[in-house]
Each structure stands twice: as structure tokens, then as C-alpha cells.
Protein backbone atom coordinates (compact mmCIF):
# COMPACT_ATOMS: atom_id res chain seq x y z
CA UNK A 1 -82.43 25.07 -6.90
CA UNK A 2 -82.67 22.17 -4.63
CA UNK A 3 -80.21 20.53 -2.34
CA UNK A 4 -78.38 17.62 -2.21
CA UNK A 5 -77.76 15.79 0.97
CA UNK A 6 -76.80 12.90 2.72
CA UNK A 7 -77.82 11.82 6.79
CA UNK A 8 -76.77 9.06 8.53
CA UNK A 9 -76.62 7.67 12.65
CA UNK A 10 -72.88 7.63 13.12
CA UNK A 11 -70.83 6.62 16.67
CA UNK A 12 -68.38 9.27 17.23
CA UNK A 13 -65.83 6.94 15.83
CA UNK A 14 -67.83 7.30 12.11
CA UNK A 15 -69.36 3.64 12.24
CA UNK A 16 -72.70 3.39 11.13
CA UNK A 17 -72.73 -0.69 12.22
CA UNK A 18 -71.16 -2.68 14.56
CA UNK A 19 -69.75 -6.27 14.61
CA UNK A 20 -71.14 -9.14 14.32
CA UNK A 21 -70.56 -11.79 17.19
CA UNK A 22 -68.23 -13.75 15.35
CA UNK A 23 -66.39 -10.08 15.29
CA UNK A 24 -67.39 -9.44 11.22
CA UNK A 25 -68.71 -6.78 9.66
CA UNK A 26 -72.23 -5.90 10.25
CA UNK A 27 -74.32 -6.17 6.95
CA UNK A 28 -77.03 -5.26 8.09
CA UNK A 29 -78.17 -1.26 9.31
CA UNK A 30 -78.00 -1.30 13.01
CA UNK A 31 -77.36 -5.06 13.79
CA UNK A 32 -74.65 -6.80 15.60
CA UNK A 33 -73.42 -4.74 18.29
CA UNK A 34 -74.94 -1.40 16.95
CA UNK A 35 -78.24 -1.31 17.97
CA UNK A 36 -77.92 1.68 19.98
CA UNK A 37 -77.27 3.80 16.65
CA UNK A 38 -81.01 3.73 15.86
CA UNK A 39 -82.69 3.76 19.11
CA UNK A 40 -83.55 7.77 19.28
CA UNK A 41 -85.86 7.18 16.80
CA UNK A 42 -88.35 5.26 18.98
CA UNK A 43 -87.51 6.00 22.17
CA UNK A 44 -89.06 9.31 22.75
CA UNK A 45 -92.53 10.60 23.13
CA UNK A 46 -92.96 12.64 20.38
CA UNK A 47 -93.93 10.96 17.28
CA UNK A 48 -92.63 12.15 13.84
CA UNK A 49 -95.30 13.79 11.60
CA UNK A 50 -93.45 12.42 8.21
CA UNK A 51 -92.23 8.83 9.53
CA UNK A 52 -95.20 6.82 11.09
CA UNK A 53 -93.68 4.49 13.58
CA UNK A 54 -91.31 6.97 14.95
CA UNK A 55 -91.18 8.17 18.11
CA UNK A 56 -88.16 10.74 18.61
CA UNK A 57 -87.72 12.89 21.84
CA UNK A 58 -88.86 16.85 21.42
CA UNK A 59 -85.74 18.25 19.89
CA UNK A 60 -84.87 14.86 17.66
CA UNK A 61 -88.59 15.36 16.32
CA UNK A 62 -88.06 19.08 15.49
CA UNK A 63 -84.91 18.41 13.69
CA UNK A 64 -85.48 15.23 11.79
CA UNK A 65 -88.84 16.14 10.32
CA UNK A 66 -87.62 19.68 9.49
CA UNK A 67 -85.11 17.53 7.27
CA UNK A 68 -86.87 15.30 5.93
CA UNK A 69 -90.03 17.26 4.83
CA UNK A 70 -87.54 18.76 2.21
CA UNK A 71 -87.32 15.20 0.64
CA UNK A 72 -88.35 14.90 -3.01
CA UNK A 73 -86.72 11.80 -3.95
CA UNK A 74 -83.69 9.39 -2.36
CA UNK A 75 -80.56 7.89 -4.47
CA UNK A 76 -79.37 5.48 -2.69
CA UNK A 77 -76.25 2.84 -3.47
CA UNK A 78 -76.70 -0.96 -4.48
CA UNK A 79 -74.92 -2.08 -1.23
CA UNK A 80 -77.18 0.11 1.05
CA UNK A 81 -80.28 -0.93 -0.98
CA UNK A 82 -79.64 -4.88 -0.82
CA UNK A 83 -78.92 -4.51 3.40
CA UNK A 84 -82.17 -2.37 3.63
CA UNK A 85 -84.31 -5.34 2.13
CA UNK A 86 -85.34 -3.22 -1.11
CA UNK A 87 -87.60 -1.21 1.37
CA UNK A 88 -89.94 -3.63 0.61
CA UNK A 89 -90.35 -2.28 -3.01
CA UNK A 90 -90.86 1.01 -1.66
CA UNK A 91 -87.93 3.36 -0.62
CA UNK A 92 -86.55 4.59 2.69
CA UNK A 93 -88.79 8.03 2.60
CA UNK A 94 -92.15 7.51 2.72
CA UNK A 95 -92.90 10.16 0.06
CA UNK A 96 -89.84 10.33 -2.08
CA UNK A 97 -89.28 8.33 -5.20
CA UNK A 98 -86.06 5.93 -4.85
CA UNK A 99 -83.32 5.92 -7.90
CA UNK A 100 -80.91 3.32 -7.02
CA UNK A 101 -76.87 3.61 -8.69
CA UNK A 102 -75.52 0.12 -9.54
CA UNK A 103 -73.27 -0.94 -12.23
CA UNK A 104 -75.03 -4.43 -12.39
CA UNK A 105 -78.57 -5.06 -13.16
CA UNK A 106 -81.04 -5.33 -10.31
CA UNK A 107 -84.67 -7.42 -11.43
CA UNK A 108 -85.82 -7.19 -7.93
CA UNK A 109 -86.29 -3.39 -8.89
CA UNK A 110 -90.29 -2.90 -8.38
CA UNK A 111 -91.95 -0.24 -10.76
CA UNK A 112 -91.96 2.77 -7.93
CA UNK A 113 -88.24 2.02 -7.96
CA UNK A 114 -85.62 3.25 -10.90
CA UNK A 115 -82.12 1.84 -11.78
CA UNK A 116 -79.46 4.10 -12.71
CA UNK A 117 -76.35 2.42 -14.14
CA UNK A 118 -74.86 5.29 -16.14
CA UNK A 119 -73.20 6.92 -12.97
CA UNK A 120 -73.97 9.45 -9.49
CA UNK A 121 -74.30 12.01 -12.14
CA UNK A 122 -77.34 10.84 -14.07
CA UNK A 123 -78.64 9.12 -11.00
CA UNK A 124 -78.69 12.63 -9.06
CA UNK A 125 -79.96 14.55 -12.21
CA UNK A 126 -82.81 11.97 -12.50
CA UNK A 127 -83.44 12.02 -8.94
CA UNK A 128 -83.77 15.87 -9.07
CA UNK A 129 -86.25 16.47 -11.75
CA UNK A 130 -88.38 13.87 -10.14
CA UNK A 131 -87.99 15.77 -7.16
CA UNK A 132 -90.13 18.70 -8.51
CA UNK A 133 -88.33 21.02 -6.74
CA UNK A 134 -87.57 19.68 -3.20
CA UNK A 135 -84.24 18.20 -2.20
CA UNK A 136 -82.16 15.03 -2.88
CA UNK A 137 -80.82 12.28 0.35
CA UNK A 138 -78.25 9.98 -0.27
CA UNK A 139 -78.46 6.94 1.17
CA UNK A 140 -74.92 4.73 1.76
CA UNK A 141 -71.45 5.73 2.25
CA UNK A 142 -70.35 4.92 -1.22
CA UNK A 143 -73.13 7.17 -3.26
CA UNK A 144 -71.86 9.57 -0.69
CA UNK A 145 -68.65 9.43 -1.28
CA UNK A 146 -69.18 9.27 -5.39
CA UNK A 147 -71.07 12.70 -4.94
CA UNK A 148 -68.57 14.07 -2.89
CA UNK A 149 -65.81 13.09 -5.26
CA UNK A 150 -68.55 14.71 -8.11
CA UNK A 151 -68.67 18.29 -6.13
CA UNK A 152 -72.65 17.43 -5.95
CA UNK A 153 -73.23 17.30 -2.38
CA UNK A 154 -74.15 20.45 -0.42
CA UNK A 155 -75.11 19.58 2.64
CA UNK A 156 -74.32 16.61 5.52
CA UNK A 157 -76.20 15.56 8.38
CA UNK A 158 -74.94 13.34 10.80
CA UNK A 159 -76.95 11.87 13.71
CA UNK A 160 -74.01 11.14 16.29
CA UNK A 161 -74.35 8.69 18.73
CA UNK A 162 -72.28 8.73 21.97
CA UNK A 163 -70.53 5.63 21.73
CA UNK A 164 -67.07 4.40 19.95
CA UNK A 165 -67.52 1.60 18.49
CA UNK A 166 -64.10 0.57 17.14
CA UNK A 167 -65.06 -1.36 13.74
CA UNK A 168 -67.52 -2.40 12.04
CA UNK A 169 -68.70 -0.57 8.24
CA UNK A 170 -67.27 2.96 7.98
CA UNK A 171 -69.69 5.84 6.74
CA UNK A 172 -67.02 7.59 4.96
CA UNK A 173 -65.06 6.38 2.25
CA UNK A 174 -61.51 7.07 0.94
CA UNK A 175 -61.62 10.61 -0.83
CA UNK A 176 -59.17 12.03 -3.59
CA UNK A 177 -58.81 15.13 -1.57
CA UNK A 178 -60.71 16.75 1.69
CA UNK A 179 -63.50 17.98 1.81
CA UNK A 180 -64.27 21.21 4.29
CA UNK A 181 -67.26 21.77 5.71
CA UNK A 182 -69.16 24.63 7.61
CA UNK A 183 -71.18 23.98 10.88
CA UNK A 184 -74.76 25.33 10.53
CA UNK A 185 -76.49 23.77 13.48
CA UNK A 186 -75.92 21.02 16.76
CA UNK A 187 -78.72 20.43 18.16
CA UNK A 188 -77.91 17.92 21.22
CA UNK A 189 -80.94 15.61 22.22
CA UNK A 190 -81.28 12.25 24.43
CA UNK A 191 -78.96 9.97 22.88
CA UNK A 192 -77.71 11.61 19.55
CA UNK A 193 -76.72 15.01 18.88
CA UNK A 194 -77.52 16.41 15.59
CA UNK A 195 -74.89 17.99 13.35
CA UNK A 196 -75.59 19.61 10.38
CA UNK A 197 -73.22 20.76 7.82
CA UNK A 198 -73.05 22.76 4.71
CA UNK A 199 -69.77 21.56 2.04
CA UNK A 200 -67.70 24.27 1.49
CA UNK A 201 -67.01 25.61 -2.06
């Protein structure tokens, strides 16, 4: 059966933006004073066979196309999809079909894009069968946390960044109860080190 799972660039401190200058919250991915979250992706010589554009180091490249060649299709949250620009009308995976949960409408939804607004169940049941077989991402801290809170989610992936970045907009969101997880892999690398965990049932 396939997987569900969420990854993310995170500081050490769980931030996945910074401030703004005027000392806000970021809205956008990456901006204010969180650049630095997002730079192992071009700043290496080896370019990613799934992502054109990318250019990770040896060990970033290994890792992150190993992940995301088991993409089949992305759910990702309203908040995440409005800060990411629609992806153009596209989605953030260059193969995978993008189901985005809202509980308002959305008519800047293109056609290669679907609107679930019945719940992270149906929007991760939707998102599987059009998967045909290969695995789920979540995008955004809130369909994260609404899968968690669901038992749906069996894997995380976080890209950590060395740097603490104090504030800014949290990855992880208030849960009803923890959640454990198991360490399957770190795989340190220029600027990030990859951490990959499976949830614990």
C-alpha cells in the first residue's frame, strides 16, 4: 500500500520561515530572514534528476530524489497553496497531481489541480488512488498536522537547517496528544542534515 508523508526545510528551532523586517511573520516560503532554509537545493553540483533547476550537493541529491521519485500525487493545505503562488497552476512535484484541502472555495483552481473540501480524509483517499500506487507528500504544517491528528501519516522527513531562528511560522502545529516517532536514517550533508522518520503505531 503506499505511504503517506510529509518533508519540509526546518531550522533546528522547527521554523520553516523567518521574519519579516518589520519583525512579522514570513508569508511567504523562505523569505524574510529565512533564506538560508532553501539554499541546499541550489548550491551544490549535483543536479537533481526529478527537479530541473536543482542543484543539491552529492548526498542531498541521493536523498532527496530517492524521496521524491516515490511521489504519486501532493495534498497540500489552502494556506501553503496561496504562499506558493498556486505553483503556477501546476503543483509543487513536477509529476504528481496536486489535491488541495480548503473549507472555502478556491476559482483560481486550474483543471490539473483538484479541491477537496470534505476533509484530510477524502483529500488523502483521493490523492491516493490518483497516485496509482506510489506515495502521498503533504505539503503545510496544518494538512500535516490534520493527518497526524487522523493516524494517516507514516512517515516524516525533515530537512534541518543549522540555524535557530527564534520566530517566524512554526512547522508543527498544536496536537491532541504526541506523536512518537522512529529514526530510520540522518544523512548529514553541506548545510542541512536529513532526518527521516517513520510514526510509530
Amino acid at each position: 500500500m503506499s505511504k503517506v508523508f510529509s518533508a519540509h526545510a526546518v531550522s533546528v528551532d522547527g521554523y520553516i520561515s523567518g521574519r519579516t523586517p518589520n519583525g512579522g511573520e514570513e508569508s511567504g516560503r523562505g523569505l524574510g530572514d529565512a533564506p538560508m532554509l532553501f539554499d541546499w537545493y541550489t548550491d551544490g553540483d549535483t543536479p537533481s534528476q526529478v527537479f530541473g533547476g536543482f542543484r543539491l550537493s552529492e548526498p542531498s541529491a541521493r536523498f532527496f530524489d530517492a524521496i521524491a521519485a516515490r511521489v504519486g500525487a501532493a495534498v497540500a493545505g489552502r494556506t501553503t497553496y496561496e504562499h506558493s503562488g498556486h505553483w503556477g497552476g501546476g503543483g509543487p512535484h513536477p509529476t504528481a497531481r496536486l489535491f488541495v484541502l480548503s473549507h472555502r472555495p478556491a476559482p483560481e483552481i486550474s483543471q490539473t489541480q483538484t479541491l477537496v473540501t470534505t476533509g484530510i480524509e477524502d483529500a488523502i483517499a483521493a490523492a491516493r488512488k490518483a497516485a496509482g500506487g506510489k506515495d502521498v507528500a503533504l505539503m503545510g504544517g496544518g494538512v500535516l498536522t490534520s493527518a497526524l491528528e487522523a493516524d494517516l501519516v507514516d512517515e516524516l522527513i525533515l530537512h534541518q537547517v543549522p540555524v535557530l531562528l527564534g520566530a517566524g511560522r512554526s512547522f508543527f502545529h498544536e496536537l491532541p496528544e504526541r506523536v512518537h516517532l522512529r529514526l530510520l536514517e540522518a544523512i548529514p550533508a553541506p548545510g542541512v542534515t536529513h532526518l527521516h522518520y517513520e510514526v510509530v503505531r
